[in-house]
Protein backbone atom coordinates (compact mmCIF):
# COMPACT_ATOMS: atom_id res chain seq x y z
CA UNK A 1 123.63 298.83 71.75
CA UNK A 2 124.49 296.57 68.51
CA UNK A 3 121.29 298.15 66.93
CA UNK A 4 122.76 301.38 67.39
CA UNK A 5 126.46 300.70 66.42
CA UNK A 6 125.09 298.63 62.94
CA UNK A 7 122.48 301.64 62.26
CA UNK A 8 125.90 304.15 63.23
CA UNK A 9 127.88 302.23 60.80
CA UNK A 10 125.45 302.11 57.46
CA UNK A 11 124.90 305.42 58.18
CA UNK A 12 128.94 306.37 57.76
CA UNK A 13 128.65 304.23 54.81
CA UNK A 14 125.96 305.73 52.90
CA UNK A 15 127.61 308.90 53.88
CA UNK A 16 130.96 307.61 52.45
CA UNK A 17 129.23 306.73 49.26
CA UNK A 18 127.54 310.43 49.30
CA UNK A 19 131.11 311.60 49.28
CA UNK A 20 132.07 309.46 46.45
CA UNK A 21 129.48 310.23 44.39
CA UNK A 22 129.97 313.82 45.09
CA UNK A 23 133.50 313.88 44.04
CA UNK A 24 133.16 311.75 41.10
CA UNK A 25 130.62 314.05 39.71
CA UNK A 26 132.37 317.11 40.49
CA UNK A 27 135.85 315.57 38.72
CA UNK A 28 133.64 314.97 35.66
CA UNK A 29 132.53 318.13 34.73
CA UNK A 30 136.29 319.47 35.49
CA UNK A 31 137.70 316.77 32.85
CA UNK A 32 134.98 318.29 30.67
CA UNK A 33 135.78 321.72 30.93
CA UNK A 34 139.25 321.08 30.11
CA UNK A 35 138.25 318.88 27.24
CA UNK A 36 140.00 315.52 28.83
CA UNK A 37 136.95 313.80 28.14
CA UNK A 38 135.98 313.93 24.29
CA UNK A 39 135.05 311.45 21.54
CA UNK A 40 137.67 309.24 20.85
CA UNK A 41 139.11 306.65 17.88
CA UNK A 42 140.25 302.99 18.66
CA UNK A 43 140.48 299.95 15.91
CA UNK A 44 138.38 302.75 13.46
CA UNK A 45 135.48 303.03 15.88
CA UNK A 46 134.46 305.88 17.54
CA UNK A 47 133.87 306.07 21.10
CA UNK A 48 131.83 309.74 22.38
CA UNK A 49 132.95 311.05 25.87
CA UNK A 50 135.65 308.92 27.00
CA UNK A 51 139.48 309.66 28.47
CA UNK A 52 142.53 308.18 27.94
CA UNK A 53 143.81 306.58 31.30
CA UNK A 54 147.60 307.16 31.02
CA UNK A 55 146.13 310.77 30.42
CA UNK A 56 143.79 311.43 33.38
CA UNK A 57 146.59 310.14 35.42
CA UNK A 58 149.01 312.50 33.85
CA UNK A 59 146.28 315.20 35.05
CA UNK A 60 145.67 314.29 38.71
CA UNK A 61 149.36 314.66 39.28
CA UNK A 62 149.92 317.79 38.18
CA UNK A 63 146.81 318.89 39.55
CA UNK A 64 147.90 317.78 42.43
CA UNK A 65 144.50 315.69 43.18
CA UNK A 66 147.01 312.72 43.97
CA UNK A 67 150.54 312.91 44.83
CA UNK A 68 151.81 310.56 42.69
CA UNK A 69 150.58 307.82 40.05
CA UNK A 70 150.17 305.05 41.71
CA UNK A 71 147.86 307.04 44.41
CA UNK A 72 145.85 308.66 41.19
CA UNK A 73 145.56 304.63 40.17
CA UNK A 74 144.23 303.79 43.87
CA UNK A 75 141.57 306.61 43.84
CA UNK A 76 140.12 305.82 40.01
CA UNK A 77 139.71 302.48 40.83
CA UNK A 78 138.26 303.67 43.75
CA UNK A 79 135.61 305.59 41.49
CA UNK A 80 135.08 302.63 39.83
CA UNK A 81 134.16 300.12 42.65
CA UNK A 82 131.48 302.30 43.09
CA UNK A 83 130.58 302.68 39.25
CA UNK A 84 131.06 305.90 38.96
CA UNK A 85 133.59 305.19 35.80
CA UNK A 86 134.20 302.24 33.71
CA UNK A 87 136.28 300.61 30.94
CA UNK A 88 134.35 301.28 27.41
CA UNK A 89 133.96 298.19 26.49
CA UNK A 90 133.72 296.78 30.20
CA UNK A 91 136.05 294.11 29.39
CA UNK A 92 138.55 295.60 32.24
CA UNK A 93 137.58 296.29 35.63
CA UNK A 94 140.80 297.42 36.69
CA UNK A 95 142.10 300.92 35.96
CA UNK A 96 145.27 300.52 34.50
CA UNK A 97 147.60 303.52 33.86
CA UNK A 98 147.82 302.78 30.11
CA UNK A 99 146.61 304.27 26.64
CA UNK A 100 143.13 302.40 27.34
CA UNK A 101 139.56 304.14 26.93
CA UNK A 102 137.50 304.76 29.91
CA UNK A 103 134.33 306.72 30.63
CA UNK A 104 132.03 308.07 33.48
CA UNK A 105 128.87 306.12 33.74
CA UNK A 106 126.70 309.19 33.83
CA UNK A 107 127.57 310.09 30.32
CA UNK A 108 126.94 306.90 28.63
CA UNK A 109 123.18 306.31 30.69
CA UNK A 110 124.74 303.65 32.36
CA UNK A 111 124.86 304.90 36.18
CA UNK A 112 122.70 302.51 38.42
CA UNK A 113 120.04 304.52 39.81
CA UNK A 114 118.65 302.68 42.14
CA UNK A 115 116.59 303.60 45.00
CA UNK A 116 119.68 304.82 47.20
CA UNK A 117 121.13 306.94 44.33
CA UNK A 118 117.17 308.68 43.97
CA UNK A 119 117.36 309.74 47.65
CA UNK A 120 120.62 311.18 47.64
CA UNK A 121 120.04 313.17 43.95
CA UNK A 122 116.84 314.22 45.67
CA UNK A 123 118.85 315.57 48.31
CA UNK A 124 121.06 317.12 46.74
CA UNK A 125 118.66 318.73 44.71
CA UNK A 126 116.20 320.60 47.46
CA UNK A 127 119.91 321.70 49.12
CA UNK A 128 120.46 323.34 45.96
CA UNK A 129 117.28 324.98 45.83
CA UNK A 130 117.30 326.15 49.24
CA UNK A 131 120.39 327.22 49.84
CA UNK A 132 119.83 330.16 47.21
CA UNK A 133 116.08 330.78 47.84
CA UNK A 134 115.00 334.34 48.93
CA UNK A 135 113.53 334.18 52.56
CA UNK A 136 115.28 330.26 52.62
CA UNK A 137 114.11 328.01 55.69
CA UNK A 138 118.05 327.28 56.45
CA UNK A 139 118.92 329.93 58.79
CA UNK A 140 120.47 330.41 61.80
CA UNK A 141 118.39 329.62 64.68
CA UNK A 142 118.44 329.35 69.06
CA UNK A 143 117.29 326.43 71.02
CA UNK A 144 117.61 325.99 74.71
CA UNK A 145 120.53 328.90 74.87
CA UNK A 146 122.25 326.90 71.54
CA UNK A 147 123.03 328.78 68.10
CA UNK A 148 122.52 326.35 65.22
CA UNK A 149 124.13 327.63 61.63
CA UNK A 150 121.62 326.89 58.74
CA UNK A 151 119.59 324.95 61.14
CA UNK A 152 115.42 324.36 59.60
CA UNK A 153 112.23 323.72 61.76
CA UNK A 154 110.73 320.45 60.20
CA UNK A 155 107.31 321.98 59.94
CA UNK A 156 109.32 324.68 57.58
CA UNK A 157 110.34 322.11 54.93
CA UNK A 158 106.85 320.68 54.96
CA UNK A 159 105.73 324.22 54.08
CA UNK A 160 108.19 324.78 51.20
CA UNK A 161 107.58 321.41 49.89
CA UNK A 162 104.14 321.97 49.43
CA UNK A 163 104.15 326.02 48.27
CA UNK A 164 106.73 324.49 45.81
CA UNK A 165 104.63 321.36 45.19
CA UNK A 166 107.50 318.84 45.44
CA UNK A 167 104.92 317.12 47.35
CA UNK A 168 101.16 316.55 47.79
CA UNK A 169 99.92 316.56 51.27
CA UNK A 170 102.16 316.86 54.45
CA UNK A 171 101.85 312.93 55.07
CA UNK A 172 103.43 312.86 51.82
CA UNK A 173 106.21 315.44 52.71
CA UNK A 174 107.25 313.60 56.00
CA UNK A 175 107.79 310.07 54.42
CA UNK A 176 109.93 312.11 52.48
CA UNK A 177 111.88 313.53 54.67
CA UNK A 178 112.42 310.58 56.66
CA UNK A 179 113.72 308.75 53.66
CA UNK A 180 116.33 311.84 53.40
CA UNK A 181 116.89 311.60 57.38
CA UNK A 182 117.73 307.74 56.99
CA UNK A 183 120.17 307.93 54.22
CA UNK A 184 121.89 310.74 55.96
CA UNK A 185 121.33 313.73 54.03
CA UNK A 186 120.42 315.38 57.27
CA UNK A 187 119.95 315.02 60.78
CA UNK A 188 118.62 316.35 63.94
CA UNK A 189 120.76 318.87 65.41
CA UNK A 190 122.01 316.89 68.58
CA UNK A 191 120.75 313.66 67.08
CA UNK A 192 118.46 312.62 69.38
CA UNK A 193 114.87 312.79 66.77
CA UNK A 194 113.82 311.50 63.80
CA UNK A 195 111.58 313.90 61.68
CA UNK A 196 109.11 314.97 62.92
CA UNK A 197 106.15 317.79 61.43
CA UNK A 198 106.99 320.15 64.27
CA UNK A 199 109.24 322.85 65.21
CA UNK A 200 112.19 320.65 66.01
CA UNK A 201 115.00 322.11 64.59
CA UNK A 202 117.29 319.75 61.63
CA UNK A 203 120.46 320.42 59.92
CA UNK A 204 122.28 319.02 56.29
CA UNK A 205 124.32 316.63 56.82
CA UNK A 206 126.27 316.44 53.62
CA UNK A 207 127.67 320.05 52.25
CA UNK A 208 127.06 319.44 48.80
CA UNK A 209 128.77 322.89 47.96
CA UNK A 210 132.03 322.31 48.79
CA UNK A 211 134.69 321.20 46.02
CA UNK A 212 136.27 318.13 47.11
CA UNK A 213 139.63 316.72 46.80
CA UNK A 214 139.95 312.91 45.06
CA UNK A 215 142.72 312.52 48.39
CA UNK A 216 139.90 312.66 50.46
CA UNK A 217 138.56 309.46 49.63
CA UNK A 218 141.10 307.20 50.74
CA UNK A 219 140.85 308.61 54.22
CA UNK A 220 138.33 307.24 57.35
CA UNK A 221 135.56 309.13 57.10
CA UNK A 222 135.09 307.86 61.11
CA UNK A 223 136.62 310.99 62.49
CA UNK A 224 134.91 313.50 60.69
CA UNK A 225 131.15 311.48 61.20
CA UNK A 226 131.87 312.03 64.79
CA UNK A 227 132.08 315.58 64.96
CA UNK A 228 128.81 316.57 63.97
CA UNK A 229 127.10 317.07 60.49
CA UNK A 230 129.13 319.18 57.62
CA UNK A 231 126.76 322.75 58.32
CA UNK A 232 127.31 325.04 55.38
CA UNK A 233 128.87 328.55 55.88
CA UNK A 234 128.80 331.86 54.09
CA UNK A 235 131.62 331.13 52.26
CA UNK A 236 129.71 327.68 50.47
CA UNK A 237 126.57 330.07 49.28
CA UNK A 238 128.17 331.09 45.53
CA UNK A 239 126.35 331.46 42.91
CA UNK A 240 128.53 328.95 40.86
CA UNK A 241 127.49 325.54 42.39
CA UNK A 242 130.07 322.91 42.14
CA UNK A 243 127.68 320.66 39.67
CA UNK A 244 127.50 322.80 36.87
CA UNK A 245 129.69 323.36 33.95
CA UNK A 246 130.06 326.83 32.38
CA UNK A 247 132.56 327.28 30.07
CA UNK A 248 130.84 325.18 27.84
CA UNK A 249 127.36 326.21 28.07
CA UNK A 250 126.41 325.31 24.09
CA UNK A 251 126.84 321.43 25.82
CA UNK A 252 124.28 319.72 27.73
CA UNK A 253 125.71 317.43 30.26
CA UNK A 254 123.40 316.88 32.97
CA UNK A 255 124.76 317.30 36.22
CA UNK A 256 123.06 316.03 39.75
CA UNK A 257 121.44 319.10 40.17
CA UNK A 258 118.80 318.89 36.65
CA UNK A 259 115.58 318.81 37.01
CA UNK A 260 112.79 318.65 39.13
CA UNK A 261 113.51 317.61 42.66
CA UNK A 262 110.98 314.74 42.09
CA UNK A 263 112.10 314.07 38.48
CA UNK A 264 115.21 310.94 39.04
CA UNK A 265 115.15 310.28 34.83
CA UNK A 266 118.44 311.79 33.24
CA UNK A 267 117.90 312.89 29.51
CA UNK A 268 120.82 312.29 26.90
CA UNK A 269 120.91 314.58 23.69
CA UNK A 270 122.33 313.27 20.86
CA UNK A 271 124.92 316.28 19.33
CA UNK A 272 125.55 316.18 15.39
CA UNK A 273 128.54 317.88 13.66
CA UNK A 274 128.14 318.39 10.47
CA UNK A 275 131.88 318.81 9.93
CA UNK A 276 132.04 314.99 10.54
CA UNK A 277 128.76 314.11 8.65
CA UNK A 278 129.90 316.67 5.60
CA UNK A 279 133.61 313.94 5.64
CA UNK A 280 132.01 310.68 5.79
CA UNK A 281 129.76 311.87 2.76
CA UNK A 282 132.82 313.17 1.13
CA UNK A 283 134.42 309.24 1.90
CA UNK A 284 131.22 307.47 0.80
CA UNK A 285 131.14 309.41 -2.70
CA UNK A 286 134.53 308.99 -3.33
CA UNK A 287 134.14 305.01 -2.49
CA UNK A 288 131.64 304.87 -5.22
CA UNK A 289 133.86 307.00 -7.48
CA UNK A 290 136.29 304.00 -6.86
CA UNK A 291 134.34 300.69 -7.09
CA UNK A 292 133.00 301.86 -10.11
CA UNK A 293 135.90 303.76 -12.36
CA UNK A 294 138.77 301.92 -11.59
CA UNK A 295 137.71 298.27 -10.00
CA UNK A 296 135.08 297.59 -12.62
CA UNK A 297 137.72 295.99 -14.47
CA UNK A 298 140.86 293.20 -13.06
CA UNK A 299 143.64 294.86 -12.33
CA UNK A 300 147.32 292.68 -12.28
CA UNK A 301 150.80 293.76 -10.11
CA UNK A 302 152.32 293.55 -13.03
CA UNK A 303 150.26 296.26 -14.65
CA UNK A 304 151.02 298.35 -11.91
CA UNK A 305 154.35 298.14 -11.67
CA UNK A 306 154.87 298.52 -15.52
CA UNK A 307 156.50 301.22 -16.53
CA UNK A 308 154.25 302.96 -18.84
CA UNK A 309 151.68 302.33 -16.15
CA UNK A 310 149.04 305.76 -16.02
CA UNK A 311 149.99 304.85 -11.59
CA UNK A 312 151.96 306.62 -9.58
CA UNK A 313 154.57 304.49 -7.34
CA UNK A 314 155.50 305.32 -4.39
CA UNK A 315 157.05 303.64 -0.89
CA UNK A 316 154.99 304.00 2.05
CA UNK A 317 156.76 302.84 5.34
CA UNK A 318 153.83 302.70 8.25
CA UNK A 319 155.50 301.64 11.52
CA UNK A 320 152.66 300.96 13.98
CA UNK A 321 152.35 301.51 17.75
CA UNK A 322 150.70 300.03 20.95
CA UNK A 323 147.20 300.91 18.89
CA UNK A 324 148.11 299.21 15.84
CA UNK A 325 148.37 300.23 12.22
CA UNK A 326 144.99 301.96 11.87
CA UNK A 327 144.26 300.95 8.18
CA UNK A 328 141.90 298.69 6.54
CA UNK A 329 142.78 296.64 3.83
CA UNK A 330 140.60 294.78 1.42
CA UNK A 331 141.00 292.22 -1.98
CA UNK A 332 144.31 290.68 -3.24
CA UNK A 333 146.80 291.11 -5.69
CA UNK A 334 146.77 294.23 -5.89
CA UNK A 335 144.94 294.74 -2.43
CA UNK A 336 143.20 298.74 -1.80
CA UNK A 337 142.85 300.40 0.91
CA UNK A 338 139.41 300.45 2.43
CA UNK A 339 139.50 302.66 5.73
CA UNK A 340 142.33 305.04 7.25
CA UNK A 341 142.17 306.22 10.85
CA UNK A 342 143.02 309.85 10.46
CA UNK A 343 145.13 310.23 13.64
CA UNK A 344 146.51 306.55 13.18
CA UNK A 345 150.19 306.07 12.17
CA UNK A 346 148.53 304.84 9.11
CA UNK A 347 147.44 308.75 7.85
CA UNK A 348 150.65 309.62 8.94
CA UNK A 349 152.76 307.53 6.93
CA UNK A 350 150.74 309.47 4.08
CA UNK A 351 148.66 306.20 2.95
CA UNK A 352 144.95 307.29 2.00
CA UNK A 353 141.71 305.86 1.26
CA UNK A 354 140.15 304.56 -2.60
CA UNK A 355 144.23 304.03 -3.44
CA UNK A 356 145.71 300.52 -5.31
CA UNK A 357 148.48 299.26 -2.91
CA UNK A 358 151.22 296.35 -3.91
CA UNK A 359 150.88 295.25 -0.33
CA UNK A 360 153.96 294.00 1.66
CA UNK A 361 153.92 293.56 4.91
CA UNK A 362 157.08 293.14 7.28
CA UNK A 363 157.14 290.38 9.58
């Protein structure tokens, strides 16, 4: 009996995790679509797909994926106890409702996959593909006076693992299965069988179609385990599946359901804008411009302040916030300015790069 009840209880967990992992992904290609997640400044380095905290908590509210802030809080760190998301610079490992950087693992190649995480993306994957094949093995079925929705015989799967060859032989295609069975992606249909090459008849566990809600997650699972496994209707078979993104199709963010059902290797693309490269030439030549026309020779404060000076003065007031000032600056006496953050309070107090600066600063 405690064999059972331990085996009962890793299987809610795995499930649990399932769910998490679902969600998580789902929320990811939402933030986006909607352009949440995006390359970001901080301290003049750049950091590609990452949110703002205070923002993403701003947008579960009003979404109404949490009802208030300090639930949103609860249910990101939530995603991040199960590294799903995590601080930038992983010097945090609290989520903290602040102007602080964060990103999803699966964008920066950082997402453990280990052997649990293989399974259930395999999963996943062949309930993609079958539940929009032509002539699909998931349909409903009669046993002993029983229907069964979206029920399969397992001697069925063997046969479209093999005519799709996602597997090799059928000894292959039930260790397979029985890897799927024990990390409850599916199940026997009263629970009583593990997978067998016959005409038993097996059912999803895990509806990987349906949107979930972030809300979800803080509630026990227990109830809904007990009922039965999550079988699929009519209304989950859409042609828009939850994991991908499409308003954005020119981007390639890989989603659980890429690839090859056997293929567990995620590939990142590295995207180039020449709008940025075209800038940073544009900054580089004008550097040089600089080092060599005006600092090839000692320049005093007292030449620049003179009045028949060829300089133009002017007051600059820069008041920073939380972030900082978001300038560099470099020699002494008169000091320049080496680097200006262009949405940094810096750019808009109106001070600029390659420019000689009598250099105050207020204490």
């Amino acid at each position: 009996m405690d064999h059972v009840s331990s085996n009962r209880r890793k299987t809610m967990v795995r499930l649990h995790k399932a769910e998490v992992m679902i969600a998580g992904e789902q929320l990811r290609l939402r933030l986006h679509d909607c352009k949440l997640v995006k390359e970001r400044r901080y301290h003049l380095r750049t950091y590609p797909n990452c949110f703002v905290a205070q923002e993403l908590t701003d947008w579960l509210v009003v979404h109404k994926e949490a009802p208030d802030r300090a639930t949103a809080i609860c249910l990101m760190q939530h995603l991040m106890d199960h590294d799903i998301v995590h601080h930038v610079c992983d010097k945090r490992p609290v989520f903290k409702d602040a102007k602080l950087l964060y990103r999803f693992r699966k964008d920066d190649g950082t997402f453990p996959f280990n052997k649990e995480v293989k399974v259930f993306m395999l999963g996943q994957r062949l309930y993609e593909h079958l539940i929009v094949a032509k002539d699909s093995v998931l349909q409903q079925r009669e046993k002993h006076g029983v229907i069964y929705q979206r029920c399969f015989p397992g001697c069925h799967l063997i046969d479209w693992l093999l005519q799709n060859a996602e597997v090799e032989s059928r000894k292959q295609g039930v260790e397979l299965c029985r890897a799927l069975q024990e990390h409850g992606i599916f199940q026997h249909v009263l629970k009583k069988h593990n997978f067998f090459d016959s005409g038993l008849l097996y059912q999803f566990s895990i509806n990987f179609r349906r949107r979930r809600r972030l809300s979800e997650l803080l509630h026990d699972n227990e109830q809904d385990n007990e009922e039965g496994p999550s079988v699929p209707t009519l209304e989950d078979v859409q042609p828009d599946s939850p994991f991908v993104l499409h308003k954005t199709p020119q981007e390639d963010y890989t989603g659980f359901n890429s690839g090859k059902i056997k293929d567990f290797a995620s590939v990142s693309q590295l995207h180039i804008f020449p709008a940025y490269i075209l800038q940073t030439l544009m900054l580089i030549i004008k550097w040089f411009l600089f080092v060599f026309l005006v600092l090839r020779r000692n320049l005093t404060c007292e030449e620049l302040l003179s009045p028949g000076a060829p300089f133009s003065k002017r007051v600059l007031t820069v008041i920073g916030d939380a972030l900082g000032w978001g300038f560099v600056v470099r020699g002494m006496a008169p000091c320049y300015v080496q680097a200006v953050d262009p949405g940094s309070p810096a750019a808009a107090g109106g001070v600029k790069v390659v420019l000689l600066y009598y250099f105050t600063p207020c204490h």
